[in-house]
C-alpha atoms as a PDB file:
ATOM      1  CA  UNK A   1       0.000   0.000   0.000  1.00  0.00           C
ATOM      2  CA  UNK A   2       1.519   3.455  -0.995  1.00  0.00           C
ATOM      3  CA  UNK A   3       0.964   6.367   1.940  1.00  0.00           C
ATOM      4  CA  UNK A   4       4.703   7.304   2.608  1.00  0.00           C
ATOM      5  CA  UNK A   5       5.079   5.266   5.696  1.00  0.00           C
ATOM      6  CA  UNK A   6       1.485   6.939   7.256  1.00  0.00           C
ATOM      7  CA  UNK A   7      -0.129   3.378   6.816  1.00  0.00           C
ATOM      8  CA  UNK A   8      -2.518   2.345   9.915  1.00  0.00           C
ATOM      9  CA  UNK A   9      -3.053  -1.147  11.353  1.00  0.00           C
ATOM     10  CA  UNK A  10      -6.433  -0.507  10.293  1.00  0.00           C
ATOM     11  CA  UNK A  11      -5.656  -0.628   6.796  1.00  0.00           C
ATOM     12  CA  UNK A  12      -6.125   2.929   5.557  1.00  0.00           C
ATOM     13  CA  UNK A  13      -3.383   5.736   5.071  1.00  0.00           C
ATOM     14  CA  UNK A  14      -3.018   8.685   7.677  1.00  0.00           C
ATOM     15  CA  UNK A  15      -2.208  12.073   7.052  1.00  0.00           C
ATOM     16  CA  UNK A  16       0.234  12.018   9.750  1.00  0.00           C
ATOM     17  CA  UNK A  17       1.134   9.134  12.427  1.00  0.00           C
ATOM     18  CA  UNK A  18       2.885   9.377  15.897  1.00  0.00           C
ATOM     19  CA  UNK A  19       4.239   6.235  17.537  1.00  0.00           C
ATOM     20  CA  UNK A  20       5.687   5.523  20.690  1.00  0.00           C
ATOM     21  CA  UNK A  21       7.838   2.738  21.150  1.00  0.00           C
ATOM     22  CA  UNK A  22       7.597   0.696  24.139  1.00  0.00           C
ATOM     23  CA  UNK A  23       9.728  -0.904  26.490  1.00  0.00           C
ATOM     24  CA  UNK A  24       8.567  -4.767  26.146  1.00  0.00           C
ATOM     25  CA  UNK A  25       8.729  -4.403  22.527  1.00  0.00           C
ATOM     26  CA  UNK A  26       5.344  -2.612  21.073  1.00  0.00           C
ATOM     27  CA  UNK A  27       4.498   0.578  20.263  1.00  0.00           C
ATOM     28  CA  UNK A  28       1.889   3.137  20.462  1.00  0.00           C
ATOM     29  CA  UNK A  29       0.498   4.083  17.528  1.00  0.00           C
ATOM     30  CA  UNK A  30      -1.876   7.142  16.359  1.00  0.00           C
ATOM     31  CA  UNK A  31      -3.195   7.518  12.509  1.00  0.00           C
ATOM     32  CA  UNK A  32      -4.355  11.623  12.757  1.00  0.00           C
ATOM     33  CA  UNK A  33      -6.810  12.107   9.376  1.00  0.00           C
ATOM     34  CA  UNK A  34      -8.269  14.931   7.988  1.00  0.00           C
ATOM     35  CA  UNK A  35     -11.825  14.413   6.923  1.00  0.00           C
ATOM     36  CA  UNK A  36     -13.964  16.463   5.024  1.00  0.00           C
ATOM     37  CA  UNK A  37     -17.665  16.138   4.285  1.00  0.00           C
ATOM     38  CA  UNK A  38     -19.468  17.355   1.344  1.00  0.00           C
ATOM     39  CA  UNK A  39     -16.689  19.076  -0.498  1.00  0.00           C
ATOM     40  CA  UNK A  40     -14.255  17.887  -2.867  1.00  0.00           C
ATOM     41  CA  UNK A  41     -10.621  16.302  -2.146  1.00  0.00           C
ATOM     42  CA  UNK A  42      -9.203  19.399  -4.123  1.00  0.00           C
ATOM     43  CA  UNK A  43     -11.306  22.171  -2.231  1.00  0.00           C
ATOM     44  CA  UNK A  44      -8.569  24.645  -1.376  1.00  0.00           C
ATOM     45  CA  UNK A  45      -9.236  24.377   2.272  1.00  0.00           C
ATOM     46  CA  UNK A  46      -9.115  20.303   2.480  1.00  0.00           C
ATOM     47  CA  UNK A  47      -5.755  20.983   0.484  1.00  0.00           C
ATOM     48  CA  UNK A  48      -4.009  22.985   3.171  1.00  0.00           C
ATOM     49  CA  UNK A  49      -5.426  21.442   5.825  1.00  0.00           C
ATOM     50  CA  UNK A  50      -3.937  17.823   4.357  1.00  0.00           C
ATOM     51  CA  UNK A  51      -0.755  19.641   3.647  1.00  0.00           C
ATOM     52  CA  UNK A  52      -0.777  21.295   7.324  1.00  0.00           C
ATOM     53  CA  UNK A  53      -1.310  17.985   9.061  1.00  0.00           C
ATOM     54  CA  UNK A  54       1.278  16.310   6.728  1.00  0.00           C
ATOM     55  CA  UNK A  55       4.018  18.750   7.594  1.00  0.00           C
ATOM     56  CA  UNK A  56       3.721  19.007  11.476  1.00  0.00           C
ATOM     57  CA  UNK A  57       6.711  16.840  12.652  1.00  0.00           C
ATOM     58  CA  UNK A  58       5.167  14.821  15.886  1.00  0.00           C
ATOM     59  CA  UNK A  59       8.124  13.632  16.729  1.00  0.00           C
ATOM     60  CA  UNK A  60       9.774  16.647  17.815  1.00  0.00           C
ATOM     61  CA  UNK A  61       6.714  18.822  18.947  1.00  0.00           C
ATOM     62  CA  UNK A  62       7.311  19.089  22.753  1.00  0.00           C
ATOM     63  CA  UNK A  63       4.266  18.537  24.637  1.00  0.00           C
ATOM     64  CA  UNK A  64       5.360  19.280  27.758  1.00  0.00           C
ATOM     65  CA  UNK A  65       2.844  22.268  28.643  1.00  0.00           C
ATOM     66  CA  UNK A  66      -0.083  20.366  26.841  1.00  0.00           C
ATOM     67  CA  UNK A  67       0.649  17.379  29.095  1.00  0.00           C
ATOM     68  CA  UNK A  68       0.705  19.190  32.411  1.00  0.00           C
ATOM     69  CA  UNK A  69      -2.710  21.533  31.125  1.00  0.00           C
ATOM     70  CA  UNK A  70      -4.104  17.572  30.277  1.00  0.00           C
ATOM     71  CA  UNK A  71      -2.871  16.232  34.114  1.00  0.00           C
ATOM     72  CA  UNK A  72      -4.712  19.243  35.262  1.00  0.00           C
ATOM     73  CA  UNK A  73      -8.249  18.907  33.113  1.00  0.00           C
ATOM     74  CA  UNK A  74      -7.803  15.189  34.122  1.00  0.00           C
ATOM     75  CA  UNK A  75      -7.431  15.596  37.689  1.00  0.00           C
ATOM     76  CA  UNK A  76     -10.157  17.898  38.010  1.00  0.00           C
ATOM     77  CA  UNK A  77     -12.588  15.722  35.810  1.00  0.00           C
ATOM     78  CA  UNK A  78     -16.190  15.136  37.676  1.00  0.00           C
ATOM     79  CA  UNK A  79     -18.710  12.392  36.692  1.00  0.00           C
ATOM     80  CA  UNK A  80     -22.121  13.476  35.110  1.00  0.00           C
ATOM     81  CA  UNK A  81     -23.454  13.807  38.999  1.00  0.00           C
ATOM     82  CA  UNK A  82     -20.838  16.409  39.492  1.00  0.00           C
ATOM     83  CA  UNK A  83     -18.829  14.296  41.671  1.00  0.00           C
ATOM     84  CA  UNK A  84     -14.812  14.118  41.382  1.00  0.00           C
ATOM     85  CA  UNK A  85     -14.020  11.100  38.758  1.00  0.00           C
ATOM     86  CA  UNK A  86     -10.370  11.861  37.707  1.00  0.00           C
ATOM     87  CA  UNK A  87      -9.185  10.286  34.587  1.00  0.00           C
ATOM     88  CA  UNK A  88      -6.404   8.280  34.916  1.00  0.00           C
ATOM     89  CA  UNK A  89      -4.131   7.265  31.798  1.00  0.00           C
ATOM     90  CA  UNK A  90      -0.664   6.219  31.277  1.00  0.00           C
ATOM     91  CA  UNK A  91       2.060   8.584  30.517  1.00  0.00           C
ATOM     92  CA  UNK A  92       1.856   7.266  26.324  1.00  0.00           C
ATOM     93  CA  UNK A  93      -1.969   7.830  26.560  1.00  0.00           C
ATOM     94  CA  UNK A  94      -0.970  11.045  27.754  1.00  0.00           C
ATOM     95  CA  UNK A  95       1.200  11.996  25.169  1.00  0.00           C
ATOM     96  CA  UNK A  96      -0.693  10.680  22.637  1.00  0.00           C
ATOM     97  CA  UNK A  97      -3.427  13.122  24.022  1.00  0.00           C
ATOM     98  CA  UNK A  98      -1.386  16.419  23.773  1.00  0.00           C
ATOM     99  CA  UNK A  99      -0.032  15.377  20.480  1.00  0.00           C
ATOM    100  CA  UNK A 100      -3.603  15.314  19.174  1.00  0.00           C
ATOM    101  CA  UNK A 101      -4.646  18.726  20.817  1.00  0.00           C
ATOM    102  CA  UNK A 102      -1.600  20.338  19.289  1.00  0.00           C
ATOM    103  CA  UNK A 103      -2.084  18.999  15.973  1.00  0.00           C
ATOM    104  CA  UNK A 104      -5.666  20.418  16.278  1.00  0.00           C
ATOM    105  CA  UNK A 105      -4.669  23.652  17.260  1.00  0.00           C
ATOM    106  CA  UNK A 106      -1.764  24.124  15.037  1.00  0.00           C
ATOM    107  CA  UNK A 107      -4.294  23.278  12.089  1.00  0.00           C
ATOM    108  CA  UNK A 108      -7.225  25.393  13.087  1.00  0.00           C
ATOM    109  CA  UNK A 109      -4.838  28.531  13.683  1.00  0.00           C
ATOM    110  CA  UNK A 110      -3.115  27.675  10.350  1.00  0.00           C
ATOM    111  CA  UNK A 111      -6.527  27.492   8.107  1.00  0.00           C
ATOM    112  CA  UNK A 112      -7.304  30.898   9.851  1.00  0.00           C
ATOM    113  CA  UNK A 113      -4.174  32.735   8.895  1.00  0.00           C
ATOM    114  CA  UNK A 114      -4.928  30.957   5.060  1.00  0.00           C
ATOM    115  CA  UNK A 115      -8.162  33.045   5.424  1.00  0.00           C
ATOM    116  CA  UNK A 116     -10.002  29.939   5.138  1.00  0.00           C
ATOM    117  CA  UNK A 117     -13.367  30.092   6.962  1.00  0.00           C
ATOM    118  CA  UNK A 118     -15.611  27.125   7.733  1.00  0.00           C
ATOM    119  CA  UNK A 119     -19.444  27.224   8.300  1.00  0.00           C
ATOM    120  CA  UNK A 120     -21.882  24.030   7.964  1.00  0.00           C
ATOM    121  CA  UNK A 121     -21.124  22.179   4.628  1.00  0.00           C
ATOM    122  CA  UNK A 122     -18.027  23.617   3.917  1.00  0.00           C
ATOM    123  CA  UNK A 123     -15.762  22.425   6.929  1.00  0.00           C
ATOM    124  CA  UNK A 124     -12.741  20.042   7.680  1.00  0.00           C
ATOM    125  CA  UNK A 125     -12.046  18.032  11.203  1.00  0.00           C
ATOM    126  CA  UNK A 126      -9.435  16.142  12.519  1.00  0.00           C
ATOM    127  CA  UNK A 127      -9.588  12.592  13.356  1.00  0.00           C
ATOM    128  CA  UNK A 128      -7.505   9.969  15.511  1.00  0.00           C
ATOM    129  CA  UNK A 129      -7.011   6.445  15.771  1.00  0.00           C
ATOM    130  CA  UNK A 130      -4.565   5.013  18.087  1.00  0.00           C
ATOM    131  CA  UNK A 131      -3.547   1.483  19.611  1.00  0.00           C
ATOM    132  CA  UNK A 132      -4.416   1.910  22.903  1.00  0.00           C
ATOM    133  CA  UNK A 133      -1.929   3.566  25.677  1.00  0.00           C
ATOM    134  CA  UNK A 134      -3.152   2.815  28.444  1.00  0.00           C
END
């Protein structure tokens, strides 16, 4: 299958992919996608946004304040009764997490300075699939 090494266990190709490798031997694995709904693969904005996601190099993005802001929004998660229910996840999990959110935000504040503008029909997301991390 062609994709430039962003090939997912799941069998299609990612824009982008971030994998941590484990100590026994595994590795964590995320497949981050840009979809698009109604508009066409050459649509100027699904073009940057591809390209945007594409060029972001996870490896070296440092998440360390994305992780501790996550630790925080984890710790201080409450259940739907309003009760305390802090989210616990493993320190992959975690990074895996802030990876995500950065890619997000790098790619929303990108399309904006593009001049791109999205309203219902005419809009891009980003989507994830990972092994799990936890």
């Amino acid at each position: 299958m062609a994709g430039g090494g962003n090939e997912t266990p799941w069998g299609w190709v990612a824009d982008n992919v971030f994998s941590i490798e484990r100590t026994e031997g595994s590795a964590c694995f995320q497949g981050l996608l840009v979809k698009w709904n109604g508009l066409a693969e050459d649509d100027p904005i699904v073009v940057d946004a591809k390209a945007i996601v594409s060029g972001i190099d996870l490896e070296s993005l440092d998440t360390t304040a994305k992780e501790a802001e996550l630790t925080a929004e984890y710790a201080d998660s409450r259940n739907v009764e309003g009760e305390p229910a802090p989210i616990v996840v493993s320190a992959d999990q975690l990074k895996q997490d802030a990876v995500f959110q950065m890619v997000g935000d790098e790619l929303w504040d990108r399309l904006d300075e593009r001049g791109h503008e999205m309203w219902p029909g005419h809009e891009v997301s980003l989507s994830a699939q990972g092994t799990d991390c936890r």
